[in-house]
C-alpha atoms as a PDB file:
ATOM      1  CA  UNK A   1     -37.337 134.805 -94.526  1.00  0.00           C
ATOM      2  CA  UNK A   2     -40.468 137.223 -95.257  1.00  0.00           C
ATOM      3  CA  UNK A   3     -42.243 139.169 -92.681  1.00  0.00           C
ATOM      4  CA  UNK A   4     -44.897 141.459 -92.613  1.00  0.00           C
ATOM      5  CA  UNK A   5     -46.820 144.046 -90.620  1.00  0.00           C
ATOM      6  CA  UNK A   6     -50.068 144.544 -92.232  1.00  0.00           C
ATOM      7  CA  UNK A   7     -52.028 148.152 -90.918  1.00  0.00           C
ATOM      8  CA  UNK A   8     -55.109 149.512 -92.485  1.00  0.00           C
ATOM      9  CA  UNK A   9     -54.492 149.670 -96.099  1.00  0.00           C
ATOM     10  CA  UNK A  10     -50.228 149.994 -95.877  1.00  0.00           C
ATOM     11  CA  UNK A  11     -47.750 147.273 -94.890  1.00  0.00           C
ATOM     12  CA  UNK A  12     -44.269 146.766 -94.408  1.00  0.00           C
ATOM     13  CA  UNK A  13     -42.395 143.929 -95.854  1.00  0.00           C
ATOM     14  CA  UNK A  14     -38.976 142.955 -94.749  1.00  0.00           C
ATOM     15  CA  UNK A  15     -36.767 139.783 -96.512  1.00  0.00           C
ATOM     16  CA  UNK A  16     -33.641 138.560 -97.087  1.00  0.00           C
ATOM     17  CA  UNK A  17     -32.367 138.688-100.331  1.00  0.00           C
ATOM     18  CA  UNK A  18     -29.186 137.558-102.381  1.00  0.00           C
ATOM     19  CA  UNK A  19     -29.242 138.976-105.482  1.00  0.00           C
ATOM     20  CA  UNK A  20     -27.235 139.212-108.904  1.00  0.00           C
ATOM     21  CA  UNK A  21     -28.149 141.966-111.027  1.00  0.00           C
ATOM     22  CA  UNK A  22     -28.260 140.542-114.191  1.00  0.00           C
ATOM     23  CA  UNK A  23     -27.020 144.861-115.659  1.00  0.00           C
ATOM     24  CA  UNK A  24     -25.103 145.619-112.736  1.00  0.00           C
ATOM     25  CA  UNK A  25     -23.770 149.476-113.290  1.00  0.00           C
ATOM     26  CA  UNK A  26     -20.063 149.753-112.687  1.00  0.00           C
ATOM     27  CA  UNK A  27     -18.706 149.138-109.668  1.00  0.00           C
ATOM     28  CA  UNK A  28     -21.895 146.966-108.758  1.00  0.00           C
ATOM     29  CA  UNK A  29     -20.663 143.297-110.794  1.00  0.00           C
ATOM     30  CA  UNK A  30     -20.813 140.454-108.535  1.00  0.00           C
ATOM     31  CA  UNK A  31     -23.647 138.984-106.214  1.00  0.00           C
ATOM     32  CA  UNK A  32     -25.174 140.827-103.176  1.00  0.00           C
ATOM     33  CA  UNK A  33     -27.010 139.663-100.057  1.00  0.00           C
ATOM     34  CA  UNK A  34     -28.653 141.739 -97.229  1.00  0.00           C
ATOM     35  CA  UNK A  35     -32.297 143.161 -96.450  1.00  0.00           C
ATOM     36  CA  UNK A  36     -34.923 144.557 -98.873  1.00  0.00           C
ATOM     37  CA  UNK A  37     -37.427 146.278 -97.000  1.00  0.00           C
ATOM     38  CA  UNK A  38     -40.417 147.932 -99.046  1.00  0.00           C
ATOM     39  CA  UNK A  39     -43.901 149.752 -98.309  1.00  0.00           C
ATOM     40  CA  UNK A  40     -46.875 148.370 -99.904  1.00  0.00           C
ATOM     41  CA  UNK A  41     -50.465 149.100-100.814  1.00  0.00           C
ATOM     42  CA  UNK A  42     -53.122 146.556 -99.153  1.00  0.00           C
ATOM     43  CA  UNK A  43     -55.496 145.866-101.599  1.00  0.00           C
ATOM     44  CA  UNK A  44     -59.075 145.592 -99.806  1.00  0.00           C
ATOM     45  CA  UNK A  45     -60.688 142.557-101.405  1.00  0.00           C
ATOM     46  CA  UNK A  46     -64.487 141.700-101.380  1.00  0.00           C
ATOM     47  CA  UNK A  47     -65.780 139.701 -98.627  1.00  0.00           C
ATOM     48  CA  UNK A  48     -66.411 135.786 -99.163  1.00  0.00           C
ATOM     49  CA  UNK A  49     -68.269 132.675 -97.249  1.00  0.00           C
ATOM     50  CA  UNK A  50     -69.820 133.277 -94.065  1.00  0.00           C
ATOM     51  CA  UNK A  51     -69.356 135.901 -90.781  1.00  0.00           C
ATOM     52  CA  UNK A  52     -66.794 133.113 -89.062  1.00  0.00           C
ATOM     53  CA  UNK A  53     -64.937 132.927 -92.748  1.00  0.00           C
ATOM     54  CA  UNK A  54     -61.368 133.801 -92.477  1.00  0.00           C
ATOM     55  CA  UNK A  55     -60.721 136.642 -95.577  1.00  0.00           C
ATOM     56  CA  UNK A  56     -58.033 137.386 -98.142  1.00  0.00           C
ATOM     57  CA  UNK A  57     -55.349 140.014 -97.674  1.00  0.00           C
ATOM     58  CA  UNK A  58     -53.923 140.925-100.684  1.00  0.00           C
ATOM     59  CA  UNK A  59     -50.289 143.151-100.200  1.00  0.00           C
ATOM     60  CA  UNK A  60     -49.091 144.276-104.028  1.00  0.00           C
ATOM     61  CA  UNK A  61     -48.430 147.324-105.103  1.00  0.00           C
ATOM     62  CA  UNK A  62     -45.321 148.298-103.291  1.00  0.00           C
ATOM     63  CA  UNK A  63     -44.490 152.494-103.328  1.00  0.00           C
ATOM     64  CA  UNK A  64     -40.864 152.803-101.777  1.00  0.00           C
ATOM     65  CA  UNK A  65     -37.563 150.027-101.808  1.00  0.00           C
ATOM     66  CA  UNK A  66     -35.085 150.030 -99.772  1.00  0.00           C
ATOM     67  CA  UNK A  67     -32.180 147.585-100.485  1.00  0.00           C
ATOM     68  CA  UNK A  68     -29.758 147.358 -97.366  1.00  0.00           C
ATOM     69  CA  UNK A  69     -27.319 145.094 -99.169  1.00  0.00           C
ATOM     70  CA  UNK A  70     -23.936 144.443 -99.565  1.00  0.00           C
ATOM     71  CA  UNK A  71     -21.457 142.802-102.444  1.00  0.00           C
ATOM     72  CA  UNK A  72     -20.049 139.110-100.871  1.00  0.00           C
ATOM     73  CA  UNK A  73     -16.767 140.499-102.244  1.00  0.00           C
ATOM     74  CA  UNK A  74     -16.768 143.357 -99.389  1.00  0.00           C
ATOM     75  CA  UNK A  75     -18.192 141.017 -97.011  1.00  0.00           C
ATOM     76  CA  UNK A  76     -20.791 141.981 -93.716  1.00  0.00           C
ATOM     77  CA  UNK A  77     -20.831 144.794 -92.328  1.00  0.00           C
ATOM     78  CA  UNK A  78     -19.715 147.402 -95.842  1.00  0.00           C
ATOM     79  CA  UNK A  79     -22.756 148.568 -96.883  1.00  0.00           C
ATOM     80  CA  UNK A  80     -21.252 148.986-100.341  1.00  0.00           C
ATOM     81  CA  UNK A  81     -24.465 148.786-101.942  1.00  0.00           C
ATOM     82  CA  UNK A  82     -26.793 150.503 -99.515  1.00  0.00           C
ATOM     83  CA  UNK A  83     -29.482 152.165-101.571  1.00  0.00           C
ATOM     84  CA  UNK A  84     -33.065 153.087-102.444  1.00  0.00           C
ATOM     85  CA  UNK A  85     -35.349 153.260-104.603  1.00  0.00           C
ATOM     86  CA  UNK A  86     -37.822 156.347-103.800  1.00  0.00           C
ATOM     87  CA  UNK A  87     -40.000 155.598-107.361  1.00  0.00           C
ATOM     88  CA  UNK A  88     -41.776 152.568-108.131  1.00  0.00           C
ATOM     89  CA  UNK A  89     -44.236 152.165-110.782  1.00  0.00           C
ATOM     90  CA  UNK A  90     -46.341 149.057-111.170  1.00  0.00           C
ATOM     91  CA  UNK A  91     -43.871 147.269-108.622  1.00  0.00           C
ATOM     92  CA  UNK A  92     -41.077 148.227-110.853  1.00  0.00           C
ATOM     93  CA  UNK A  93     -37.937 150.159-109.219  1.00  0.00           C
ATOM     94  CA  UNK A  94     -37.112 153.289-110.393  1.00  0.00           C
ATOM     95  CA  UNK A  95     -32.789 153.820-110.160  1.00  0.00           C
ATOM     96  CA  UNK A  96     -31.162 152.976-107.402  1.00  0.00           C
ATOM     97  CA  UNK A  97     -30.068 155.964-105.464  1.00  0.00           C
ATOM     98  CA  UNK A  98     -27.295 156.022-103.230  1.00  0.00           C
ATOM     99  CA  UNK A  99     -27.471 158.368 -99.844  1.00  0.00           C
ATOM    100  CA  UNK A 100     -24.566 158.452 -97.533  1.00  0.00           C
ATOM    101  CA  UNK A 101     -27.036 159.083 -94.309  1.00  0.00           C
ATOM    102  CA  UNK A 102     -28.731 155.536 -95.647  1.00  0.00           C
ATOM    103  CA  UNK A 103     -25.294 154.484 -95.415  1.00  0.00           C
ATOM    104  CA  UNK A 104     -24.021 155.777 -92.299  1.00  0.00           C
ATOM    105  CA  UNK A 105     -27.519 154.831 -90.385  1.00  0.00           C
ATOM    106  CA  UNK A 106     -29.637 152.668 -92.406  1.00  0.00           C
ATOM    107  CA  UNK A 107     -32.270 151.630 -89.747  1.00  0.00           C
ATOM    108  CA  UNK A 108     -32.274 155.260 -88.562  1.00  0.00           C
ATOM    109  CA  UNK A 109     -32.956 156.350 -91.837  1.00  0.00           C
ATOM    110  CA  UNK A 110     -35.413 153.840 -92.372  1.00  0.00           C
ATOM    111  CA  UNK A 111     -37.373 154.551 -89.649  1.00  0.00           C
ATOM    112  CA  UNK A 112     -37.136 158.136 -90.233  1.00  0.00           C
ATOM    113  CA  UNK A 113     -39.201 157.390 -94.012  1.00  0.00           C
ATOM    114  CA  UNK A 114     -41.352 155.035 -92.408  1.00  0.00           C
ATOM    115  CA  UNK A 115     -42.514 157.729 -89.778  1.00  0.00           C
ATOM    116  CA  UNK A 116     -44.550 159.456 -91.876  1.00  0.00           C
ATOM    117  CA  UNK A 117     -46.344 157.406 -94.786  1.00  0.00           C
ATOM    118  CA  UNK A 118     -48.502 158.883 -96.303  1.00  0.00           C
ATOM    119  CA  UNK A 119     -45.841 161.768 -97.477  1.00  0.00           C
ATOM    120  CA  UNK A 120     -44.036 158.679 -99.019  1.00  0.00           C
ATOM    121  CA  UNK A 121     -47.628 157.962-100.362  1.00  0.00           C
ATOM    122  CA  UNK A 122     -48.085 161.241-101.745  1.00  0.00           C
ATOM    123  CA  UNK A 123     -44.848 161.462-103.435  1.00  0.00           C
ATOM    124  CA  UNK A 124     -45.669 158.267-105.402  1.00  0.00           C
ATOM    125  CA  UNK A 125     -48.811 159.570-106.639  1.00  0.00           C
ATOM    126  CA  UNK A 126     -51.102 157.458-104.329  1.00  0.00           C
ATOM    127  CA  UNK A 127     -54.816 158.896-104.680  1.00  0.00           C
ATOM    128  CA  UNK A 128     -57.151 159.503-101.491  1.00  0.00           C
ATOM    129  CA  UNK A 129     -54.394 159.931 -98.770  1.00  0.00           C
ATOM    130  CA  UNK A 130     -57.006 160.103 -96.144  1.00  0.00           C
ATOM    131  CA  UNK A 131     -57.748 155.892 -96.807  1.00  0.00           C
ATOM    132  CA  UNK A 132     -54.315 156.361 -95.074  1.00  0.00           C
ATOM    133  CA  UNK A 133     -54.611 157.920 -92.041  1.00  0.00           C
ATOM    134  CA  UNK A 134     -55.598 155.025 -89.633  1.00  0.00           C
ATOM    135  CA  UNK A 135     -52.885 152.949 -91.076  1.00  0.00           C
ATOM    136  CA  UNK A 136     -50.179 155.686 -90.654  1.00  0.00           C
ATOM    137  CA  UNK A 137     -50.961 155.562 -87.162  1.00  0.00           C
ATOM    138  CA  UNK A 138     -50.473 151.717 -87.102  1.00  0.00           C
ATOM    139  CA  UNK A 139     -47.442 151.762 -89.004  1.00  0.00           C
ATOM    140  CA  UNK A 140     -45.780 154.581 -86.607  1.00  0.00           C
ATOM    141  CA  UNK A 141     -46.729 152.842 -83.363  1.00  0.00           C
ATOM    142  CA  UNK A 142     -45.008 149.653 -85.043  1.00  0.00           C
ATOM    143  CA  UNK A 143     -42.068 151.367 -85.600  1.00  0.00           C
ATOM    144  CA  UNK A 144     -40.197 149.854 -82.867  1.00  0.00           C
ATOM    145  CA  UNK A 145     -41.294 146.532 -83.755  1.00  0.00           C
ATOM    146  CA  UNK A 146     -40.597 146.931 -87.257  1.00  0.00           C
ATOM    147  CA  UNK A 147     -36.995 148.514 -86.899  1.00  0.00           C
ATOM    148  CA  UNK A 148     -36.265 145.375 -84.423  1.00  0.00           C
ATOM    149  CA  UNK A 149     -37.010 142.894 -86.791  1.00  0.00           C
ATOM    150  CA  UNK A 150     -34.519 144.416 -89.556  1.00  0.00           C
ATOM    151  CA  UNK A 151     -31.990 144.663 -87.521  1.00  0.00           C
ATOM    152  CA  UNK A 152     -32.349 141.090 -86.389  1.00  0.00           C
ATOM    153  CA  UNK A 153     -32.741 140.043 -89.773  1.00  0.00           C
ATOM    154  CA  UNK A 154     -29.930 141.792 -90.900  1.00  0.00           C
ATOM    155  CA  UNK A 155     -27.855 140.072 -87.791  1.00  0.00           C
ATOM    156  CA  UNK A 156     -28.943 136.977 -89.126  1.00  0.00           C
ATOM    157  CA  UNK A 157     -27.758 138.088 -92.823  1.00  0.00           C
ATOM    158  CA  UNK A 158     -24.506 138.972 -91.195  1.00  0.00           C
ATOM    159  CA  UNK A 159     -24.118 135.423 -89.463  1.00  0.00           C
ATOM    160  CA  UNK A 160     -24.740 133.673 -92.849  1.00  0.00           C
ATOM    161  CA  UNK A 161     -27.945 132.199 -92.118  1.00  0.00           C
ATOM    162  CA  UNK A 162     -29.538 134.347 -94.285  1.00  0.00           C
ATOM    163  CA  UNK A 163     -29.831 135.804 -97.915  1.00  0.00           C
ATOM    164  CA  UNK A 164     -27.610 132.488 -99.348  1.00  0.00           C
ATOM    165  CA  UNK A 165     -26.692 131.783-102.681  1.00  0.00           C
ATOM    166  CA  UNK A 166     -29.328 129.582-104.061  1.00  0.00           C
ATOM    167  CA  UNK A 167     -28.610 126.153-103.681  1.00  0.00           C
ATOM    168  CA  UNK A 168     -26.584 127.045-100.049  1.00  0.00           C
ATOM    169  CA  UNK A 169     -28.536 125.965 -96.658  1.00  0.00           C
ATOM    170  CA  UNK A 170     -27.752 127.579 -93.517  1.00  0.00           C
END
């Protein structure tokens, strides 16, 4: 499942994900499944066809991961492998890091980053902050919105009709 919450510029993209990591570090072997939830750049593209024609939104480059996963072997409801990923460069993660408040309260925490974007913005070397501004207002106001649909998603993760092995229907 992918959803999105598109704002001025910024959006939010939430999905389920099951995941091997093909160079697991140790302790992280074995598949994972939970909630990847990232902020991304909306690129603004030029306008096409007539005043009625419906126009392209184009969400790339994403600026901050955050995995809410956990390994099958530990089952729902561990967050062994509750992490983030505060650099990303081209869409490439940087490390993951691992922060016990993530742990402990990983919506909380969540929503606590998502408050204020255009810090997480500026720390990932985004250029003309104020493009930003209307969107960060957006984005807060969403925030209930937004923090609902993770936690349903990860309910649904939880219940197994989400983030499957490949191959597995619900």
């Amino acid at each position: 499942m992918l959803t999105m919450f598109c704002f001025d510029g910024l959006a939010v993209v939430i999905e389920d994900l099951f995941f091997v990591d093909p160079e697991p570090a140790p302790g992280q072997e074995g598949p994972e499944r939970g909630v990847r939830v990232e902020l991304r750049l909306v690129e603004r593209q030029p306008w096409r066809g007539s005043v009625y024609a419906s126009q392209r939104v184009v969400v790339d480059e994403a600026v901050l991961r955050v995995d809410l996963l956990e390994s099958i072997a530990a089952g729902p409801g561990s967050r062994d492998r509750v992490h983030h990923h505060p650099t990303m460069r081209h869409n490439e993660p940087g490390d993951r890091v691992f922060d016990q408040r993530l742990t402990d309260d990983p919506v909380g925490w969540l929503e606590a980053r998502l408050a204020d974007p255009v810090r997480l913005l500026a720390a990932a070397g985004v250029p003309d902050l104020h493009r930003y501004q209307e969107a960060q207002a957006g984005l807060r106001d969403a925030l209930p919105e937004i923090t609902r649909a993770v936690t349903t998603m990860l309910r649904r993760v939880h219940a197994g009709q989400l983030a499957l092995a490949p191959g597995r229907a619900a």
